[in-house]
Structure formats: structure tokens, C-alpha cells
C-alpha atoms as a PDB file:
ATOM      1  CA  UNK A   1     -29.092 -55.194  -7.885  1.00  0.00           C
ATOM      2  CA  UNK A   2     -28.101 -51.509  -7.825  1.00  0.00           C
ATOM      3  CA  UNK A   3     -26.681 -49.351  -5.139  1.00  0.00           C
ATOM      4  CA  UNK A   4     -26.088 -45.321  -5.442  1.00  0.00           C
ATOM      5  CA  UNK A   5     -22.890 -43.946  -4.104  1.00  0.00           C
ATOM      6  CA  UNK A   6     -23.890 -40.708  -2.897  1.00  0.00           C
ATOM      7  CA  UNK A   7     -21.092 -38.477  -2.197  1.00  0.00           C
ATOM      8  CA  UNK A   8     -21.212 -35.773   0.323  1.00  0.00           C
ATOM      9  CA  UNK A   9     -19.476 -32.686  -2.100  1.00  0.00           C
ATOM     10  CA  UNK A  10     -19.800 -33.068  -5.568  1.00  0.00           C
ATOM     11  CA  UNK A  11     -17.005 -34.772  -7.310  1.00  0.00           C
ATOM     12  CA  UNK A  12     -14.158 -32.998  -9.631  1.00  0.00           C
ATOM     13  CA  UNK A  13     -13.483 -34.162 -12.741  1.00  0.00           C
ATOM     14  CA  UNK A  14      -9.867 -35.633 -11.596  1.00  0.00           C
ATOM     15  CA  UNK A  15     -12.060 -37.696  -8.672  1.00  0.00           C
ATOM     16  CA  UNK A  16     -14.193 -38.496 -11.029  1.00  0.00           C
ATOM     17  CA  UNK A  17     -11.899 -39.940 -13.337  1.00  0.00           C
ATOM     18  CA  UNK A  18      -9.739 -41.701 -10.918  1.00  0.00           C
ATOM     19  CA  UNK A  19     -12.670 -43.256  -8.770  1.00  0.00           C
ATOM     20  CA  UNK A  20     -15.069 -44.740 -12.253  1.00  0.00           C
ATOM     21  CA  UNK A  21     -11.748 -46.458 -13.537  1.00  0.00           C
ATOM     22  CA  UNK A  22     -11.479 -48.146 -10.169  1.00  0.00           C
ATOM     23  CA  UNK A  23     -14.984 -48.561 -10.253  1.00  0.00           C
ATOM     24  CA  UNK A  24     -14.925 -50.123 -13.241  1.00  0.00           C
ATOM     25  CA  UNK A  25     -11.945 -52.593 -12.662  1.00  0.00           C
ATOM     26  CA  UNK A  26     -14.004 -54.720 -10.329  1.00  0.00           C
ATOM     27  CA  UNK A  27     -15.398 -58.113 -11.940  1.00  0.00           C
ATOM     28  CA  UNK A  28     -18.996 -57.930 -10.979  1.00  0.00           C
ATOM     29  CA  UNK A  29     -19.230 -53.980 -12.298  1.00  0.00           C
ATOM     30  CA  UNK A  30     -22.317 -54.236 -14.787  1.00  0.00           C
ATOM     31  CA  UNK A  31     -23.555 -50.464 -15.363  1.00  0.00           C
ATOM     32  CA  UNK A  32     -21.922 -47.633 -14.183  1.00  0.00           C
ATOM     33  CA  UNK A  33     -24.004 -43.986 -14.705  1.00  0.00           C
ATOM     34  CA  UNK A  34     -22.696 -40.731 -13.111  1.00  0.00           C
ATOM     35  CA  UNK A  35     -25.889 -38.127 -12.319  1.00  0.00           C
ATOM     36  CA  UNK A  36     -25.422 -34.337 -11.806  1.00  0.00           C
ATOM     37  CA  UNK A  37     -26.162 -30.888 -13.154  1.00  0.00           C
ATOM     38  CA  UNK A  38     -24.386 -29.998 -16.238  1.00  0.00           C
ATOM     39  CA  UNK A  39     -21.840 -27.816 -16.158  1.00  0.00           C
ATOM     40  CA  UNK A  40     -22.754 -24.275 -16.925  1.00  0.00           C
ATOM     41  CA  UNK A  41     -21.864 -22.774 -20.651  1.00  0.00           C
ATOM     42  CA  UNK A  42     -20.028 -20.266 -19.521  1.00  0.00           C
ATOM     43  CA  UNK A  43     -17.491 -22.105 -18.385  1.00  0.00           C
ATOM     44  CA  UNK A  44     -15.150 -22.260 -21.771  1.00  0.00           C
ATOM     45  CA  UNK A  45     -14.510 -18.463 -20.599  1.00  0.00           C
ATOM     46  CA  UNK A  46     -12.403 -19.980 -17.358  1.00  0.00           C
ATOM     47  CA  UNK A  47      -9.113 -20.225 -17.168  1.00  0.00           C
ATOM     48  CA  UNK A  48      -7.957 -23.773 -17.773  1.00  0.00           C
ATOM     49  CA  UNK A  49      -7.263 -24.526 -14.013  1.00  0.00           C
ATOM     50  CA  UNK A  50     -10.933 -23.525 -12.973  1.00  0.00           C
ATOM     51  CA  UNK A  51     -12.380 -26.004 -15.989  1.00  0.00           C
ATOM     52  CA  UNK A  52     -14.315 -29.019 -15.042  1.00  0.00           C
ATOM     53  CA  UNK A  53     -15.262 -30.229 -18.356  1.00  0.00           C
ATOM     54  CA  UNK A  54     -12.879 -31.940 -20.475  1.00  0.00           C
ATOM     55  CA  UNK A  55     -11.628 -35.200 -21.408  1.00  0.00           C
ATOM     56  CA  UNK A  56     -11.771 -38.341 -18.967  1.00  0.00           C
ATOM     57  CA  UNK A  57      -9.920 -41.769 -20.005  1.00  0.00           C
ATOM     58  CA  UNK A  58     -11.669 -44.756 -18.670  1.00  0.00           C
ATOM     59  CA  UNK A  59     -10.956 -48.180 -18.954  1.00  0.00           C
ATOM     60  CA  UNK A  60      -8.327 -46.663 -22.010  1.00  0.00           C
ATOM     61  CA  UNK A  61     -11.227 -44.784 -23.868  1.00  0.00           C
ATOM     62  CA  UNK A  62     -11.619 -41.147 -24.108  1.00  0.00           C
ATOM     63  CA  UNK A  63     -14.828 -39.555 -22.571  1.00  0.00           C
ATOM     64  CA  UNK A  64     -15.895 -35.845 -22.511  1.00  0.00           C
ATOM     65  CA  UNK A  65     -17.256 -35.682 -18.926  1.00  0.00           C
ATOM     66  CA  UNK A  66     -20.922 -33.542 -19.253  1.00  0.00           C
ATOM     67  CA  UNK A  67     -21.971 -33.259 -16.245  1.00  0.00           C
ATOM     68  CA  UNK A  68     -20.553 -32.594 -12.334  1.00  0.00           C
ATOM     69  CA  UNK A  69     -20.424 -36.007 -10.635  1.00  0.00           C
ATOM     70  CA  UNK A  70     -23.440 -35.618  -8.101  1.00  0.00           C
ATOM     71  CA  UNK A  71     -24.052 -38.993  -7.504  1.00  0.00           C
ATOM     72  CA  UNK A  72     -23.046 -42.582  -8.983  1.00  0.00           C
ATOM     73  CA  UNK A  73     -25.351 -45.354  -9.921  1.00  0.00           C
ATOM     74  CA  UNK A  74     -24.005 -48.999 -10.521  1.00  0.00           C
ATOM     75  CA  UNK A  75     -25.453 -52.150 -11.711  1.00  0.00           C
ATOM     76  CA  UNK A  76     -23.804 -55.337  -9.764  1.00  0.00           C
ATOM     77  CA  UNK A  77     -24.984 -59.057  -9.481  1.00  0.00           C
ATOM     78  CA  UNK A  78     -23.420 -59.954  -5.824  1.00  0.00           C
ATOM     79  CA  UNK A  79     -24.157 -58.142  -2.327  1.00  0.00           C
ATOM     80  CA  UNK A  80     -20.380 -59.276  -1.522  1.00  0.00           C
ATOM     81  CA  UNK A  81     -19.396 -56.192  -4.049  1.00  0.00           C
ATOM     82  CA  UNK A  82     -20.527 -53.602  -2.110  1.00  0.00           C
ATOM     83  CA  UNK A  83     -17.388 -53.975   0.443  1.00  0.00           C
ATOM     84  CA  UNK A  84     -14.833 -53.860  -2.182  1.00  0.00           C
ATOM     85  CA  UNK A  85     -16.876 -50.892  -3.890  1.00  0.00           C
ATOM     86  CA  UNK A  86     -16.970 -49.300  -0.460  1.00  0.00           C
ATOM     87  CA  UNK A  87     -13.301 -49.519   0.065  1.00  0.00           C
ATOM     88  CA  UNK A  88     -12.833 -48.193  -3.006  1.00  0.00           C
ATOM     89  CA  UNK A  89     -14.662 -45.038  -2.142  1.00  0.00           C
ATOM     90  CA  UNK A  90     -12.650 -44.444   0.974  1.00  0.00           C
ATOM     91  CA  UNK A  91      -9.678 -44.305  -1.048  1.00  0.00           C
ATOM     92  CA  UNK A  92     -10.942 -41.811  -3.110  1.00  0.00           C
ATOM     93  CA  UNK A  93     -13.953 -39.751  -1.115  1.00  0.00           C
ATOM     94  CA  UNK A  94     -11.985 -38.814   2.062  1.00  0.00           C
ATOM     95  CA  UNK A  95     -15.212 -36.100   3.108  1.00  0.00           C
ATOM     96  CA  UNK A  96     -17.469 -38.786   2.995  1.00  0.00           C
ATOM     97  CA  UNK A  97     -20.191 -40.772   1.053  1.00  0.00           C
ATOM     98  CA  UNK A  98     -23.453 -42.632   1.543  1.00  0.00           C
ATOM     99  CA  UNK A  99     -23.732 -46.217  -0.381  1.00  0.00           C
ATOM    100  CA  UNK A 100     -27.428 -46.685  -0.617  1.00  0.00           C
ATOM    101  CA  UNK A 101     -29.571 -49.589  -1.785  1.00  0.00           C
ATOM    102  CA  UNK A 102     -32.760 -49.260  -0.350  1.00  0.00           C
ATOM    103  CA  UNK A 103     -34.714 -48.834  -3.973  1.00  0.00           C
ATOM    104  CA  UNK A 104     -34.118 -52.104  -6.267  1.00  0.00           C
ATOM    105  CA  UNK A 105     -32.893 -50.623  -8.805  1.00  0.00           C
ATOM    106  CA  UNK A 106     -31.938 -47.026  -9.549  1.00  0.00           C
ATOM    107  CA  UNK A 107     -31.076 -47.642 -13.773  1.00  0.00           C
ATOM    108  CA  UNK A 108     -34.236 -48.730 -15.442  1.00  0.00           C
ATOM    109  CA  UNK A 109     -33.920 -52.383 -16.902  1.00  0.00           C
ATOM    110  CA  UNK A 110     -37.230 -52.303 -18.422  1.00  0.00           C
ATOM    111  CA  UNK A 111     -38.408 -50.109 -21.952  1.00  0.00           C
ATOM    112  CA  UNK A 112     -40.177 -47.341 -21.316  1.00  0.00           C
ATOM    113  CA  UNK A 113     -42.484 -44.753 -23.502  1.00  0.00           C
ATOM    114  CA  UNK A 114     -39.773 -42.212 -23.199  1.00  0.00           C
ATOM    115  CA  UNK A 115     -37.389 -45.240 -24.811  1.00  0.00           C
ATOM    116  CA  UNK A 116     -39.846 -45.527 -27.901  1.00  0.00           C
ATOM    117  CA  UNK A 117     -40.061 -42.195 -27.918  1.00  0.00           C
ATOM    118  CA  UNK A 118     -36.761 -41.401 -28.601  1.00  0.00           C
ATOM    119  CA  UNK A 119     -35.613 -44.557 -30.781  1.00  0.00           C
ATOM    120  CA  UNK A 120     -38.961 -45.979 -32.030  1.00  0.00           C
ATOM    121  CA  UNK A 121     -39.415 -48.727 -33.481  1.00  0.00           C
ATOM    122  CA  UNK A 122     -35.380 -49.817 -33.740  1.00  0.00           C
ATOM    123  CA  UNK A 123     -34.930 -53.106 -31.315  1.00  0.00           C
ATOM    124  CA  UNK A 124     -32.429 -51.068 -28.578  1.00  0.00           C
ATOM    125  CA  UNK A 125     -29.839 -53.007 -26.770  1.00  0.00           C
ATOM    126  CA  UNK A 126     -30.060 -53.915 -23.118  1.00  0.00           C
ATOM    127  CA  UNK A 127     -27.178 -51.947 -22.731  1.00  0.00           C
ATOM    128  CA  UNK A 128     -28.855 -48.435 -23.423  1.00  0.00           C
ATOM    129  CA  UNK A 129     -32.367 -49.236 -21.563  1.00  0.00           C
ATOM    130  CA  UNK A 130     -32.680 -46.400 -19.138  1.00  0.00           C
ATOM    131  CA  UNK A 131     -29.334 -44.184 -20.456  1.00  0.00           C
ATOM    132  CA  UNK A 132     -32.438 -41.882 -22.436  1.00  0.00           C
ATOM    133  CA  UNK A 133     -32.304 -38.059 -21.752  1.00  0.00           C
ATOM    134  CA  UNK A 134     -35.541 -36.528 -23.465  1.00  0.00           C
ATOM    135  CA  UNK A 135     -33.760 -33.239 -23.683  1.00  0.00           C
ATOM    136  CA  UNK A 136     -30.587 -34.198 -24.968  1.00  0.00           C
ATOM    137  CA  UNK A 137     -28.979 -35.901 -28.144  1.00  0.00           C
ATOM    138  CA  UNK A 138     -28.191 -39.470 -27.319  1.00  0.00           C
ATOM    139  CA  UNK A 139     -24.717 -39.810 -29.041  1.00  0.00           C
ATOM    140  CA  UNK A 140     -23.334 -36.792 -27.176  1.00  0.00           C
ATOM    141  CA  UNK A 141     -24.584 -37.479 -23.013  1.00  0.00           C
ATOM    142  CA  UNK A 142     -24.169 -41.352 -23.221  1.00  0.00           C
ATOM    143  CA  UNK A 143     -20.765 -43.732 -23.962  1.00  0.00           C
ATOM    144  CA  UNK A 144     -20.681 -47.214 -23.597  1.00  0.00           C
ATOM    145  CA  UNK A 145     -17.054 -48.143 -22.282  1.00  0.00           C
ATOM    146  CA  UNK A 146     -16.559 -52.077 -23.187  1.00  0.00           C
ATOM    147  CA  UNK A 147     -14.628 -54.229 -21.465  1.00  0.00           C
ATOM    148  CA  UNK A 148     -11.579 -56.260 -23.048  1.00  0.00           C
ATOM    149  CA  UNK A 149     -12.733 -59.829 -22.661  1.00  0.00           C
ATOM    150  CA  UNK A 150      -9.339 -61.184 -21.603  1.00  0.00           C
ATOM    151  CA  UNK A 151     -10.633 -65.563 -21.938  1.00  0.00           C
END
């Protein structure tokens, strides 16, 4: 199942970073995809203090955050995680948020055109269905954080 955290301001990139590696410390935690508007080019004239984009560590690995952090998709297997993924947002989102699963799933499980399209014939990995921007180089808008198996 997926669920959309839906965030009533759009998230900084210290929020951002702080809420995803909570996020993505809980067990059943399959996918996690941040959605928003990129942020605008002219913003390596700011002052450092006014810049959004810039380096995020999650889960220990180093990730140039792209775009503002509009809304947050996520990929989970039990209903149950929805209160712990909840509480987590309170912690977080004091002005408030929307958790919303009324679509079945918001990340595309299935190959599409725009998949073939984009990596043809090549036999792509579960783990990149539905992560395809048509505009956009693949290697520099998507990063696949792996968890430590710790058995």
C-alpha cells in the first residue's frame, strides 16, 4: 500500500532531512519519494543562509536534495504503520499535514512506455519502476538509499 504525506507549507531542506531519516528508520518503510518543484537556478546567487539546495545525509549517505519537499510518497506493507508514520510527522510538521491513502498506490509498481522509453530494452529493477522523469537525466534526480541488513 501507499499513503502521501501531504504537508500544509512546503518543507525546508533541514525538515526535510530530519523527517526522511526518521521516515526511513521504521521497519516496514519500502519506497520513500519526495515530489515538488525544483528549486529555481538562480538560487546559487543567494547567500548561503537563504539556500535550499545542498547536501542531505540519509540513512549515512549523501544526497543533493533537487527539489522543495511538496509532498512525500511512501511504499509500506502494514496499515498498523501509518500511526507510527503519523507520529512521526507531528514531531516534525508542527503547521500541519494530511496523510492520505485514498488512491492504491501513488509510486507506479508496474512498467510503463515512458519506462521503455527511457531505458529500453535493459531488464530495470523493481526498485526504479516509477522513479522515471522524461525531462530529466536519471542518475542526477533519483538515489537509491539501501538499507544495512543488520541479520
Amino acid at each position: 500500500m501507499d499513503i502521501e504525506i501531504f504537508p500544509h507549507r512546503i518543507l525546508g531542506s533541514d525538515t526535510t532531512e530530519l523527517l526522511l531519516n526518521e521516515l526511513e528508520s521504521i521497519d516496514d518503510v519500502q519506497r520513500t519519494v519526495i515530489h515538488g518543484p525544483r528549486f529555481p537556478k538562480g538560487e546559487a546567487t543567494l547567500p548561503d543562509k537563504y539556500k535550499e539546495r545542498r547536501v542531505i545525509n540519509i540513512n549515512g549517505e549523501d544526497v543533493v536534495l533537487q527539489v522543495k519537499t511538496a509532498r512525500i510518497f511512501i511504499e509500506l506493507t502494514m496499515e498498523s504503520t501509518i500511526k507510527e508514520i503519523e507520529e512521526v510527522c507531528k514531531k516534525h510538521i508542527p503547521f500541519g499535514f494530511d496523510i492520505n491513502q485514498d488512491r492504491a498506490n501513488y509510486i507506479r509498481k508496474h512498467k510503463t512506455v515512458t519506462d521503455r522509453i527511457k531505458y529500453g530494452s535493459a531488464d530495470l529493477p523493481d526498485d526504479l519502476v516509477g522513479m522515471t522523469d522524461q525531462y530529466s537525466d536519471f542518475e542526477s534526480h533519483v538515489n537509491i538509499i539501501k538499507r544495512d541488513n543488520l541479520d
